[in-house]
Structure formats: C-alpha cells, structure tokens
C-alpha atoms as a PDB file:
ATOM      1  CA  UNK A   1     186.941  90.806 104.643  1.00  0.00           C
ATOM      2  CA  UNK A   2     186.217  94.431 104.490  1.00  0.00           C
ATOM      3  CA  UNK A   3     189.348  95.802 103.299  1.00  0.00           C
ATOM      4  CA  UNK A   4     188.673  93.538  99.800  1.00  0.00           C
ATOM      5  CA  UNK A   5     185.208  94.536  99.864  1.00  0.00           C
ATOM      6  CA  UNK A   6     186.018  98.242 100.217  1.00  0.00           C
ATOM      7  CA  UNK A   7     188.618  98.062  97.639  1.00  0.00           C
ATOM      8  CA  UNK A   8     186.131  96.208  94.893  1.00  0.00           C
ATOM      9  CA  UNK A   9     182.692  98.157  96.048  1.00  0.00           C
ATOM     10  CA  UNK A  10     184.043 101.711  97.114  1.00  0.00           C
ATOM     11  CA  UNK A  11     181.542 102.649  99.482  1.00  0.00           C
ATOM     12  CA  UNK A  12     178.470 101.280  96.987  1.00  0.00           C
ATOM     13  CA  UNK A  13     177.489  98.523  99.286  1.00  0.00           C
ATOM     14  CA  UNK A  14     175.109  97.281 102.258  1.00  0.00           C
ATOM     15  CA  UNK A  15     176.479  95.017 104.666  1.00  0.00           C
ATOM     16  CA  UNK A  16     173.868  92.691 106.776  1.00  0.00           C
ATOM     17  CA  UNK A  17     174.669  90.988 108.964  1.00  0.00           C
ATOM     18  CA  UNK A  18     172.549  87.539 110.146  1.00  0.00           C
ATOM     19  CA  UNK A  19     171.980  85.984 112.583  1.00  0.00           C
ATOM     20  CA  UNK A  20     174.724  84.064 113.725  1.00  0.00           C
ATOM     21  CA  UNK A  21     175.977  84.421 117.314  1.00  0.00           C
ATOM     22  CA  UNK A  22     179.585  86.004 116.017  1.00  0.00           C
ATOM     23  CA  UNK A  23     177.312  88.494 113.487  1.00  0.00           C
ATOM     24  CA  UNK A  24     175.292  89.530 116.724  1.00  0.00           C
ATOM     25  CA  UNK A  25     178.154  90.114 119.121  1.00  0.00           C
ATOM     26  CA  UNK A  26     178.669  93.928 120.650  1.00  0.00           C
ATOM     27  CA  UNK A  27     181.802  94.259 119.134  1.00  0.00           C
ATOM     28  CA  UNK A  28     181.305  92.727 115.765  1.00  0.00           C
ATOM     29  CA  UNK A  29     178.261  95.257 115.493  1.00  0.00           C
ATOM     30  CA  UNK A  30     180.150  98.341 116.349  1.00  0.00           C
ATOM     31  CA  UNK A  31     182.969  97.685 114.227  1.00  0.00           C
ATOM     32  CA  UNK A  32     180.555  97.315 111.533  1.00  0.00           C
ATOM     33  CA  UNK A  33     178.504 100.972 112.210  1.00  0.00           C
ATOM     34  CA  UNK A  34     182.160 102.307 112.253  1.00  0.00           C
ATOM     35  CA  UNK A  35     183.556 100.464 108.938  1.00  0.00           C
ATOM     36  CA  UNK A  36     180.638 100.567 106.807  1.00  0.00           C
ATOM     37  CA  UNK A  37     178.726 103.278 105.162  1.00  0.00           C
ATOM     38  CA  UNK A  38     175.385 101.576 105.092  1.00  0.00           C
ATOM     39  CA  UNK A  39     175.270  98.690 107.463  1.00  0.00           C
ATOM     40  CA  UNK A  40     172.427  96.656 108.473  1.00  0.00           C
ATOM     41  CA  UNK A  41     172.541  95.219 111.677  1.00  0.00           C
ATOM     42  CA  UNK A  42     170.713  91.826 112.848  1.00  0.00           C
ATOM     43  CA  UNK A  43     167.942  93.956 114.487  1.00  0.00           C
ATOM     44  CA  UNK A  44     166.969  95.743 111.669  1.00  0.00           C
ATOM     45  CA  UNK A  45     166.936  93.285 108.972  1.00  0.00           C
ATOM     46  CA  UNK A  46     163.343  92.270 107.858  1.00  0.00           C
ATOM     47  CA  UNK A  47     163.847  88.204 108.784  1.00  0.00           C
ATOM     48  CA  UNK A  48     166.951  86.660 110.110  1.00  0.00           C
ATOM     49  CA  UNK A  49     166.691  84.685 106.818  1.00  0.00           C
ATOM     50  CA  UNK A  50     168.798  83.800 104.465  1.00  0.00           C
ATOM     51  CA  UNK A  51     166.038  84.259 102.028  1.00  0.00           C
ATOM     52  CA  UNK A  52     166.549  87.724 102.214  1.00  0.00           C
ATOM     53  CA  UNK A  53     170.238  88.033 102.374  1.00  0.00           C
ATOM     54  CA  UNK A  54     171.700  88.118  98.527  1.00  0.00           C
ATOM     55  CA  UNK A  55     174.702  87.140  99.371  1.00  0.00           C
ATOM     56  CA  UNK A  56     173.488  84.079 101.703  1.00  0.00           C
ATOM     57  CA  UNK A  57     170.781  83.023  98.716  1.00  0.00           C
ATOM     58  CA  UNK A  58     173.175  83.916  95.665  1.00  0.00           C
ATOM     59  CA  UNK A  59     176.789  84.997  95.928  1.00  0.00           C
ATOM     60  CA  UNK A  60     177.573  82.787  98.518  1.00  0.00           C
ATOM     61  CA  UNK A  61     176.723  79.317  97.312  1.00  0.00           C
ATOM     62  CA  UNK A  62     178.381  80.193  94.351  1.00  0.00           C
ATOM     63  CA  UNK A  63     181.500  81.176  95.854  1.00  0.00           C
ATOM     64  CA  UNK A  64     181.556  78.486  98.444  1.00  0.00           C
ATOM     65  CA  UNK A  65     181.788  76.267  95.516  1.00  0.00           C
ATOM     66  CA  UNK A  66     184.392  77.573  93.584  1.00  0.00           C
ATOM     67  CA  UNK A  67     186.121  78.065  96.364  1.00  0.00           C
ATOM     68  CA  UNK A  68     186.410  74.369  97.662  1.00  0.00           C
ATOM     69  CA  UNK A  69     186.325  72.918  94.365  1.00  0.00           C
ATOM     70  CA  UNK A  70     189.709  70.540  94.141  1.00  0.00           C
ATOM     71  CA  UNK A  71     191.662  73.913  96.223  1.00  0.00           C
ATOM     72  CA  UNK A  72     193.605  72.410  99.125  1.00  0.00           C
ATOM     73  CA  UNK A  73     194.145  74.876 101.622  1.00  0.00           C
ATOM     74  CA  UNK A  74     196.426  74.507 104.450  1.00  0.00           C
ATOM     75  CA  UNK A  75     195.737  77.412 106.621  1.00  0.00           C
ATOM     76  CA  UNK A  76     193.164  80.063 107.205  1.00  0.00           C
ATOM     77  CA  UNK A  77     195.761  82.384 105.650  1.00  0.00           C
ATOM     78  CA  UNK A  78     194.911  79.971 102.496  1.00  0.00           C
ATOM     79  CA  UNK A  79     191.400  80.353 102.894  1.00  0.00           C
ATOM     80  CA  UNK A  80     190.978  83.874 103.143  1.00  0.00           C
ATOM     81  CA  UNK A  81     193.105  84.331  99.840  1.00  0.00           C
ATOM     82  CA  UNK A  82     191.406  81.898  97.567  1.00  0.00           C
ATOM     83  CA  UNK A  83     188.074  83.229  98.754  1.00  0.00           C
ATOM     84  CA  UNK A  84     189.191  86.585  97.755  1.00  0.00           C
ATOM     85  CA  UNK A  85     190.432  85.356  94.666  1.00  0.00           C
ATOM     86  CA  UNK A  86     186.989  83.768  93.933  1.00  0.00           C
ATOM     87  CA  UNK A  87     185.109  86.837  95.043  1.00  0.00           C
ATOM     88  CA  UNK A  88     186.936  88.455  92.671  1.00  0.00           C
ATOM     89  CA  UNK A  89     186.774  87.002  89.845  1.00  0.00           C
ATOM     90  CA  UNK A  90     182.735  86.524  90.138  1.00  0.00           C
ATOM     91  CA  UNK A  91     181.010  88.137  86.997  1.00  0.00           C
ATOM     92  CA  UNK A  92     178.906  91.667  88.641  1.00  0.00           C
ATOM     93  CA  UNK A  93     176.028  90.074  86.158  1.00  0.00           C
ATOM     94  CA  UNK A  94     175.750  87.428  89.034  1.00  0.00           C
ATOM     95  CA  UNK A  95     175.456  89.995  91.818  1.00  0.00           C
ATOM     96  CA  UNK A  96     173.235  91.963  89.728  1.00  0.00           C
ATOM     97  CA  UNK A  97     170.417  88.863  89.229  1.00  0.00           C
ATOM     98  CA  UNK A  98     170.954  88.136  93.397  1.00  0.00           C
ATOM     99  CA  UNK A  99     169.394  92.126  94.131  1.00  0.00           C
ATOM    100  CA  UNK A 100     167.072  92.059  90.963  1.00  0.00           C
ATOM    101  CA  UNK A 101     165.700  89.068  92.432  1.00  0.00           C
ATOM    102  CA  UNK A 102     165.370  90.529  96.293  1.00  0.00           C
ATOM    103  CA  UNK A 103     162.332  92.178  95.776  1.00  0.00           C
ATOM    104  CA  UNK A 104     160.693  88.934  94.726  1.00  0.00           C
ATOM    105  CA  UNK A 105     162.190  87.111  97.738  1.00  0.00           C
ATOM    106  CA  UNK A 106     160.902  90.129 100.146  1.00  0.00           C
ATOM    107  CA  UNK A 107     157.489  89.735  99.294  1.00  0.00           C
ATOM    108  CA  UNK A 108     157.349  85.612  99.295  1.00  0.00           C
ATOM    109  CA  UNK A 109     158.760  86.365 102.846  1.00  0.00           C
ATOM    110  CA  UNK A 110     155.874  88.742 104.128  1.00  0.00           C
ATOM    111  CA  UNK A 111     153.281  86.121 102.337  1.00  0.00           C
ATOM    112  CA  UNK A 112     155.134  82.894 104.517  1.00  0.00           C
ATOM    113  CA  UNK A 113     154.903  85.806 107.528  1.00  0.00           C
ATOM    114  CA  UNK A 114     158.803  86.529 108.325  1.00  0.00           C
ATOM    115  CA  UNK A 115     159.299  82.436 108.127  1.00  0.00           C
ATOM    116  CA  UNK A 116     161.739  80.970 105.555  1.00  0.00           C
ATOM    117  CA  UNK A 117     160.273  79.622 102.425  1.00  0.00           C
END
C-alpha cells in the first residue's frame, strides 16, 4: 500500500504501525524506517491502541465499509484495487476530523492509563 499512499500524500504523512504480529515483524519494521519519511514503529507509539491510531478509529471503518459494501471480489488482486479505489475517493474533510480529534483521544487515553476506552 505505500506506493498509493506515496502517490496521494507525497511525503506529508506518519505511518504507525500497531500491534499486530505482521506490523511487529523485523522485516516489516525496517522496510518501513526505509520507505517512510516519518514512521512510527510499534515501540514508540503511546498505546498499542486503536484509540490512538486515526486511521484504525476513523479512516478505516469507513473504508472497510465502502469497500465490502455489495463489491464481490475474487482475488486479492481485487481487493487491493477496490480498496485503493475507496481510499481514494474518501473526502480529506474526513481525514482531517480523524487528527483534529487525536488530541482528544490522547488525553482520554492517559486518564484510562494507556488502556483502551
């Protein structure tokens, strides 16, 4: 996914990574310090929580649902296009209300003490 996310963002983004076993593997972490201008890996993130992740709390459940919604896709190959097609045709005004709202999230996180809430 980084070649479309290069081509929309430039290099005006901040990928972080979770938590996930495949976001925390050696070689999924050094790809990312080598493809990304401002990456932020899985150990420095301020909670492994989606709480905190704007695409996790925003972007991505609106995306996941335009993106399955009556699409039959018969390959990965499928997949990877209409999700590209989604992601770009997602208004900025939506990304924009995910990071305004961050700072909100960020402190009901260090009130609930790093836990999700």
């Amino acid at each position: 996914m980084l070649p479309p996310i290069k081509h929309v963002a430039g290099d005006t983004f901040v990928f972080q990574q979770g938590s996930s076993s495949s976001h925390r593997a050696k070689e999924t972490i050094k790809l990312l310090q080598q493809e990304t201008p401002n990456f932020v890996g899985p150990d420095l993130s301020p909670s492994s929580s989606p709480d905190l992740n704007t695409v996790d709390y925003k972007v991505w459940v609106l995306s996941s649902r335009e993106c399955i919604n009556g699409i039959i896709m018969n390959s990965v190959d499928d997949a990877k296009q209409r999700l590209i097609e989604v992601w770009n045709s997602l208004q900025h005004s939506v990304i924009d209300a995910a990071i305004n709202e961050w700072r909100k999230r960020l402190r009901a996180c260090v009130r609930a003490d790093g836990q999700h809430f």
